[in-house]
Protein backbone atom coordinates (compact mmCIF):
# COMPACT_ATOMS: atom_id res chain seq x y z
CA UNK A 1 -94.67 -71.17 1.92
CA UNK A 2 -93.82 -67.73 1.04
CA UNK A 3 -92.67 -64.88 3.08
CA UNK A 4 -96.49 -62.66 3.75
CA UNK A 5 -97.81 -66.71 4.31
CA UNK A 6 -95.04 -66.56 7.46
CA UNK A 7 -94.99 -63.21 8.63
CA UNK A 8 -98.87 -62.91 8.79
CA UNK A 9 -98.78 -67.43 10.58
CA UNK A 10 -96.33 -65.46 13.04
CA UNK A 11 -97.76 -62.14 13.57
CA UNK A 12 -100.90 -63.79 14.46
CA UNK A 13 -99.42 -66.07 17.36
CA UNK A 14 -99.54 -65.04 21.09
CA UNK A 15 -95.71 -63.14 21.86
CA UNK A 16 -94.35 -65.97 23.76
CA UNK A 17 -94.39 -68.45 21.01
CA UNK A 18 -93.26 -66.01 18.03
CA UNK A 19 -89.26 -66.59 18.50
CA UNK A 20 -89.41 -70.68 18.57
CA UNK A 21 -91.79 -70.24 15.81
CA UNK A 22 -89.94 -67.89 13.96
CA UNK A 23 -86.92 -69.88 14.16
CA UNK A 24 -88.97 -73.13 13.16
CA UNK A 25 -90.02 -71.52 10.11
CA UNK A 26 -86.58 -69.87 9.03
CA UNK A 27 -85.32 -73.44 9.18
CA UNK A 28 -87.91 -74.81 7.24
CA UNK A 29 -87.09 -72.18 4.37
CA UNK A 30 -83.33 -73.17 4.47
CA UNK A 31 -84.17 -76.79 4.59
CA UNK A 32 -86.24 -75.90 1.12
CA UNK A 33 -82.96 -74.13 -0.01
CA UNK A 34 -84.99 -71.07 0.10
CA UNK A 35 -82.07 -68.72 2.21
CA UNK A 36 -82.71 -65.46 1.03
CA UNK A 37 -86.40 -66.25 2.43
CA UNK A 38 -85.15 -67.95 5.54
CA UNK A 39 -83.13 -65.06 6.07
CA UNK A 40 -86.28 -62.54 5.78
CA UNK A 41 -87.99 -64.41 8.44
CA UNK A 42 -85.30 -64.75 10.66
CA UNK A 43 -85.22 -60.89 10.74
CA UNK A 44 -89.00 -60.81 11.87
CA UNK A 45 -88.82 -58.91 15.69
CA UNK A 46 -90.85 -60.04 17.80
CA UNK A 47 -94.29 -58.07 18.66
CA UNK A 48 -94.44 -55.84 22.22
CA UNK A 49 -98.08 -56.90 24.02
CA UNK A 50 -99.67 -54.01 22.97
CA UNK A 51 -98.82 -54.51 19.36
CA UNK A 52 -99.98 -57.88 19.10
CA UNK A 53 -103.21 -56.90 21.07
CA UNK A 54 -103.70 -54.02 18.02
CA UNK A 55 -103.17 -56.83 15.23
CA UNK A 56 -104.91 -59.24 16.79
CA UNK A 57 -107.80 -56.64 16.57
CA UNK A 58 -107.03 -56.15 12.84
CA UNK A 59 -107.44 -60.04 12.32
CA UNK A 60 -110.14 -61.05 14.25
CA UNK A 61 -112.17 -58.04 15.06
CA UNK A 62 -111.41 -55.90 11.90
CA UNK A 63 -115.20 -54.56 11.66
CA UNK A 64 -114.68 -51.80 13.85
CA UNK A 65 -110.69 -50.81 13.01
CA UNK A 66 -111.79 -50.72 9.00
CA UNK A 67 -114.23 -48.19 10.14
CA UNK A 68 -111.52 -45.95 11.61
CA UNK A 69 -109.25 -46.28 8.13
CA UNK A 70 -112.23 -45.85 6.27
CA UNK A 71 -112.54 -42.81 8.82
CA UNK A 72 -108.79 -41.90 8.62
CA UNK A 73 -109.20 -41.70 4.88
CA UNK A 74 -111.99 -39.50 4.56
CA UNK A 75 -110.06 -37.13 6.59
CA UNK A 76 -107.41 -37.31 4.50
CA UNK A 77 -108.96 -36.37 1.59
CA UNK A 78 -110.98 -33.86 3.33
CA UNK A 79 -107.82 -32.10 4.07
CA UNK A 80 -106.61 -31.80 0.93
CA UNK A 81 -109.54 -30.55 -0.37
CA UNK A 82 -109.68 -28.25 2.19
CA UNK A 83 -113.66 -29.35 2.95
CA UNK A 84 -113.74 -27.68 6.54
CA UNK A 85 -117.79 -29.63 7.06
CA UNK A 86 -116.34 -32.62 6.29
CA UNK A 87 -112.94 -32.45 8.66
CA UNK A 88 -115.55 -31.51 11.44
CA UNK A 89 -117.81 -34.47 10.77
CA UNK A 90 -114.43 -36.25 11.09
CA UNK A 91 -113.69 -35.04 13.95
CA UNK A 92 -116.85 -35.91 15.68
CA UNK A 93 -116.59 -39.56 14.44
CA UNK A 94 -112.87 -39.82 15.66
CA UNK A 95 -112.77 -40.13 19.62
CA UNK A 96 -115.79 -42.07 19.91
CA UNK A 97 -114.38 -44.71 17.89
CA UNK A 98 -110.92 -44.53 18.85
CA UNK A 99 -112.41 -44.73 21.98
CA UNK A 100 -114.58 -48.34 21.50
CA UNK A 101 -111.53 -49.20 19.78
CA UNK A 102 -109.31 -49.36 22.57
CA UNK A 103 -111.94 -51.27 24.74
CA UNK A 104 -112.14 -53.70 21.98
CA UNK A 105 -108.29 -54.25 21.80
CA UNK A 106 -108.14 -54.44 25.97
CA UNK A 107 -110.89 -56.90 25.85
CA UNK A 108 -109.55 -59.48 23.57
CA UNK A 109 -106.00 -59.41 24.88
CA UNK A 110 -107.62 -60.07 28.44
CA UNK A 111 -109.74 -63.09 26.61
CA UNK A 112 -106.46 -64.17 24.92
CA UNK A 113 -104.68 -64.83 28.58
CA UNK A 114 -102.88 -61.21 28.15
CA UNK A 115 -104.72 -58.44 29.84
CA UNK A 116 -102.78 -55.50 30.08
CA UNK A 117 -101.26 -52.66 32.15
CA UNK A 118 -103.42 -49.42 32.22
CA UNK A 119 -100.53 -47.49 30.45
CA UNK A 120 -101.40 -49.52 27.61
CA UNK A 121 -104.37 -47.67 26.68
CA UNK A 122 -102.56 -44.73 25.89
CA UNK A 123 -100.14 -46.60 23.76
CA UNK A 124 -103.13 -48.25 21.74
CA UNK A 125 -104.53 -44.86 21.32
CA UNK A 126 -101.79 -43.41 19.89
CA UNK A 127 -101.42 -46.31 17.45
CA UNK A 128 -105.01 -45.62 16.38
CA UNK A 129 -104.93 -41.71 16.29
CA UNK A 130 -101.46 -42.26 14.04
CA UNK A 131 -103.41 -45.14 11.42
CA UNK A 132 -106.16 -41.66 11.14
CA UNK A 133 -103.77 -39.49 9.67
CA UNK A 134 -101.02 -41.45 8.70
CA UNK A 135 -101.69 -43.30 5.48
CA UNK A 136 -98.17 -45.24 6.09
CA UNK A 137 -99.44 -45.82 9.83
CA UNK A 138 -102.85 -47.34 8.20
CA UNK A 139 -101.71 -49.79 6.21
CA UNK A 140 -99.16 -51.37 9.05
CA UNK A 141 -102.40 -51.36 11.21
CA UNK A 142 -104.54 -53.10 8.82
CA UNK A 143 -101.61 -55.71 8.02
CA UNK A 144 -101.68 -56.70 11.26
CA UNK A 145 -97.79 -56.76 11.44
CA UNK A 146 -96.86 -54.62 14.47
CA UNK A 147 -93.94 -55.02 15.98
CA UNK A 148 -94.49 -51.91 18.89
CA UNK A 149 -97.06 -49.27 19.29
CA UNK A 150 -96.91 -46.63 16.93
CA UNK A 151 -97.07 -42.26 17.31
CA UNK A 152 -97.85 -39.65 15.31
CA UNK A 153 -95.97 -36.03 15.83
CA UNK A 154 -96.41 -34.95 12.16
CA UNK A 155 -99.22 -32.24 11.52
CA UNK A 156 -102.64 -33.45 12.03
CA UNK A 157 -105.26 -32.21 9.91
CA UNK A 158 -107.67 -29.40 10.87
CA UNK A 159 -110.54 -27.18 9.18
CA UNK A 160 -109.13 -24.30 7.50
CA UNK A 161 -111.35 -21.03 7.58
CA UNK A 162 -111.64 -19.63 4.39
CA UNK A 163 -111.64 -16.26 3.48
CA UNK A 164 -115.41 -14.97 3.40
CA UNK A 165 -116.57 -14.59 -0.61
CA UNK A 166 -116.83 -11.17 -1.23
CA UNK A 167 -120.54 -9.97 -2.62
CA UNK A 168 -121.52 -9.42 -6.16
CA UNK A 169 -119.87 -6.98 -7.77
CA UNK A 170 -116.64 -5.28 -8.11
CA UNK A 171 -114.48 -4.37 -5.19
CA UNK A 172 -115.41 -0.56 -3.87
CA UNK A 173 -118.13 -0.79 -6.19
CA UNK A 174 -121.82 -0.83 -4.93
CA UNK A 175 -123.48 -4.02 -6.53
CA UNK A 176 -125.03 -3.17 -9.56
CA UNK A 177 -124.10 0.81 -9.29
CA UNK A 178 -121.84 2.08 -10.97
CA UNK A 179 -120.89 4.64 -7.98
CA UNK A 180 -117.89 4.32 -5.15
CA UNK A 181 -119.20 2.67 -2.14
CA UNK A 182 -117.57 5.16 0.93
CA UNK A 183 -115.40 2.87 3.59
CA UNK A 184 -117.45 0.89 5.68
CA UNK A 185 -120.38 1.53 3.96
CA UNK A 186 -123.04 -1.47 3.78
CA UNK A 187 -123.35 -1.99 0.27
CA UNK A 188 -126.83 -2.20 -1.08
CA UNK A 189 -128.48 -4.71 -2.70
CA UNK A 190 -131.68 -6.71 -2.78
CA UNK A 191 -133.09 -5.90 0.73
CA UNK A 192 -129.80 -5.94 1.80
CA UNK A 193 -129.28 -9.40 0.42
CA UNK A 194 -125.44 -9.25 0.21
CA UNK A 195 -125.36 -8.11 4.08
CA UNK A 196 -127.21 -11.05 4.85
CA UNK A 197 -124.92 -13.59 2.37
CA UNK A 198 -122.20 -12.23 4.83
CA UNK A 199 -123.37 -12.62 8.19
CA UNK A 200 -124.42 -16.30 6.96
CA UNK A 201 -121.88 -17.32 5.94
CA UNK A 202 -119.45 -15.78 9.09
CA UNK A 203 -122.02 -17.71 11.14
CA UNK A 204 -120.99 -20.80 9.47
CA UNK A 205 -117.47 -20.08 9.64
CA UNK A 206 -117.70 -19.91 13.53
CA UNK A 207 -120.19 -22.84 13.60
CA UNK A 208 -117.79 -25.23 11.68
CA UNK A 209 -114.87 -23.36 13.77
CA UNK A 210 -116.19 -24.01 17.38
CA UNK A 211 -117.96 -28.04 15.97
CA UNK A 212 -113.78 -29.01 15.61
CA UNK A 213 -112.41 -26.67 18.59
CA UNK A 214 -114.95 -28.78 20.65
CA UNK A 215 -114.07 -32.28 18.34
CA UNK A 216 -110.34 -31.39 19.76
CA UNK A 217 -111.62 -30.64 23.31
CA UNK A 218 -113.48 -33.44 23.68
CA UNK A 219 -110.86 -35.81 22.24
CA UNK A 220 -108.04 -33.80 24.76
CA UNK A 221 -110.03 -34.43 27.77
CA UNK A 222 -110.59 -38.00 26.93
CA UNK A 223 -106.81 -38.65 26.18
CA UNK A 224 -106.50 -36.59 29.63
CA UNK A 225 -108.78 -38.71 31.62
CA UNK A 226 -106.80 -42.19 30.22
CA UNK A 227 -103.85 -40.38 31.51
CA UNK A 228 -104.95 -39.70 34.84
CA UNK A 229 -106.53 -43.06 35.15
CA UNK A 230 -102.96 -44.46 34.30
CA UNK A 231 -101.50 -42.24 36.98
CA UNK A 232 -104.01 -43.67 39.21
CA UNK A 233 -103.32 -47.37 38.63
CA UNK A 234 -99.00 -46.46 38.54
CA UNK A 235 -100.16 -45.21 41.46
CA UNK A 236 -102.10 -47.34 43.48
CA UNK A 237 -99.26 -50.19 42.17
CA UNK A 238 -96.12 -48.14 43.80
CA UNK A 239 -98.38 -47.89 46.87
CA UNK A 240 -98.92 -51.93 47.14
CA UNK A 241 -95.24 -51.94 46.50
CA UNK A 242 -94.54 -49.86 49.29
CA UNK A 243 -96.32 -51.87 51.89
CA UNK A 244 -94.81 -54.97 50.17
CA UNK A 245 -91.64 -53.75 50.90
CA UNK A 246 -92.39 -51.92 54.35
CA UNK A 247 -94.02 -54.91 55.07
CA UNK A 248 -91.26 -57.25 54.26
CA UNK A 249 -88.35 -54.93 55.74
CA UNK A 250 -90.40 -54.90 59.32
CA UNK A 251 -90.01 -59.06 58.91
CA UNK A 252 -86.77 -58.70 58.35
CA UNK A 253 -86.47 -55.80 61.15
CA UNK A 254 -87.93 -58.40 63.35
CA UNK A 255 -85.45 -61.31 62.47
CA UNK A 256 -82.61 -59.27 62.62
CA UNK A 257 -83.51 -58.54 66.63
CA UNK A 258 -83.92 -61.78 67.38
CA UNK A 259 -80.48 -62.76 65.92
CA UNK A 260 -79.21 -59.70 67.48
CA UNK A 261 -80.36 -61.43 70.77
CA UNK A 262 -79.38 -64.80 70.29
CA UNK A 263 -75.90 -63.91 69.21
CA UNK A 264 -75.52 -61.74 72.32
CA UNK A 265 -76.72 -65.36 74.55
CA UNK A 266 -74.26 -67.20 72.66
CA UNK A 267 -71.57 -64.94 73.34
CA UNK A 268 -72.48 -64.92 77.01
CA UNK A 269 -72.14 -68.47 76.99
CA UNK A 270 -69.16 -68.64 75.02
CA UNK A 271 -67.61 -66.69 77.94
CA UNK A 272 -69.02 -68.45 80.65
CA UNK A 273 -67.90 -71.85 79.23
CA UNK A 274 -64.55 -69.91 78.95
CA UNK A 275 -64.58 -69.12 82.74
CA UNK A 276 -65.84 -72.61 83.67
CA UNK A 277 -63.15 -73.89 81.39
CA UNK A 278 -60.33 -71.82 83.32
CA UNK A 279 -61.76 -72.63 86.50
CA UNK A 280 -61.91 -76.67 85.64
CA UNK A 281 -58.09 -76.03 84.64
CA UNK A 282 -56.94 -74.73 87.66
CA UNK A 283 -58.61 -77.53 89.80
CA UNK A 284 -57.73 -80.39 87.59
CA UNK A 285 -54.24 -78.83 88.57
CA UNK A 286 -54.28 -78.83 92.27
CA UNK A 287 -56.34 -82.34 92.53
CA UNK A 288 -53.35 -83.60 90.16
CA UNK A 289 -50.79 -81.79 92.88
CA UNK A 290 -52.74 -83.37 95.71
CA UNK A 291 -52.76 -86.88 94.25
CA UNK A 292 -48.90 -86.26 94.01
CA UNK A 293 -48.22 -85.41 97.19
CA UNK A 294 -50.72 -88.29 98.41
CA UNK A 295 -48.53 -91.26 96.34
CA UNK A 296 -45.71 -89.68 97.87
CA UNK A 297 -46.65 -89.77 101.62
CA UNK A 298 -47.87 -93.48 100.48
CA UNK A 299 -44.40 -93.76 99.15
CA UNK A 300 -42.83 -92.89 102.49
CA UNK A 301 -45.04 -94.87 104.99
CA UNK A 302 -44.24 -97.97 103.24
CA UNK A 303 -40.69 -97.20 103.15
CA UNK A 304 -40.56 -96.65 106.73
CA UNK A 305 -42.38 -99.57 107.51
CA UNK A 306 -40.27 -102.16 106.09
């Protein structure tokens, strides 16, 4: 066994056997008089839910996530090429997919015994927006080692516009004249051929400008709408915690006036068994008086008549 053999064995187990498991293993290493490898697995942390839900995607459902790399990477490059059609086309593929993604992630948790909170999704988003344009972030995700969710908050790429390419011919210069063209003049050229070049390609600027301004939109309102939809379900959970607990503190409301009420019967009895005591007293006192004097009349008649 070597140390990638035991991190991906434990990486790929549900959270709640990972520590025994991790611990099992670590033992195993020492027992092999392997320490410095025992002591490498030991260290392992434990995955968060989410993060095993994301690399149990990257292990068993990988078809889909090594499309958004492959995705991830051709943005990349894209950007440092500075290939504005291509970081658009990018951008079109990217919510979509980050988008199935995260349904395929929340369904096989749920079909693993793990379904998770609705503040999750955001969390598995983020993961999968940072494994786009982090290469760093890409690799983890496709290791399927995760030990929490991860975030971008680095610079994400974006089209540049580039600076329209000025028409044949020198600057000031009318193309193929050897006269100064006057300021703002439209410069002449093959039936106005350069004039046309220009608009063209100022209409693709703004075309490849407004494809990514509504690629970033569209992606905004859809992280917007998971975020409202988690607001919802925190929510409509606080809300069944409230009657819970309303509920429960009416019960308890209840229970409290009925001890109320049969403490308050118990101290009237206490005091009337008080009173009845007192009362007993006092004629156990003058029966006892009574008897007295009766033995002692008793006492006197027979004395008198012997």
């Amino acid at each position: 066994m070597d140390f990638d053999e035991a991190a991906d064995r434990l990486y790929g187990m549900v959270p709640e056997e990972f520590t025994s498991a991790r611990d099992a293993l670590a033992k195993e290493a020492k027992a092999a008089g392997d320490a410095a490898l025992a002591k490498r697995i030991k260290a392992l942390r434990k995955p968060t839910v989410v993060a095993w839900a994301v690399n149990r995607t990257a292990r068993d459902d990988g078809e889909d996530l090594g499309r958004l790399l492959h995705l991830g990477l051709r943005l990349r490059e894209a950007w440092r090429a500075q290939d504005a059609d291509a970081l658009a086309e990018a951008g079109r593929e990217r919510t979509p997919l980050i988008s199935r993604l995260v349904r395929s992630v929340r369904a096989g948790a749920e079909a693993a015994g793990h379904p998770l909170t609705p503040a999750a999704d955001l969390e598995i988003e983020r993961t999968l927006d940072a494994a786009v344009v982090d290469e760093e972030a890409a690799e983890q995700v496709r290791r399927g080692r995760l030990t929490r969710p991860l975030s971008h908050s680095g610079f994400t790429p974006a089209p540049v516009v580039r600076p329209v390419p000025e028409p044949a011919g020198k600057p000031g210069k009318a193309a193929g004249s050897g006269e100064k063209a006057e300021p703002g003049a439209v410069r002449p050229g093959r039936d106005g051929a350069g004039e046309g070049e220009h608009r063209a390609a100022e209409r693709d600027r703004r075309v490849r400008e407004g494809e990514t301004a509504l690629a970033e939109a569209e992606r905004a309102a859809t992280e917007a709408e998971r975020d409202r939809a988690r607001r919802e379900a925190e929510r409509a959970d606080a809300a069944r915690e409230h009657e819970r607990r309303t509920a429960k503190v009416e019960t308890l409301t209840a229970k409290l006036a009925r001890a109320r009420a049969k403490l308050e019967a118990a101290a009237d009895r206490l005091e009337t068994a008080r009173r009845e005591e007192t009362d007993a007293g006092r004629a156990a006192r003058a029966a006892r008086l009574r008897a007295e004097e009766a033995r002692a009349a008793l006492d006197e008649a027979r004395s008198g008549h012997e």
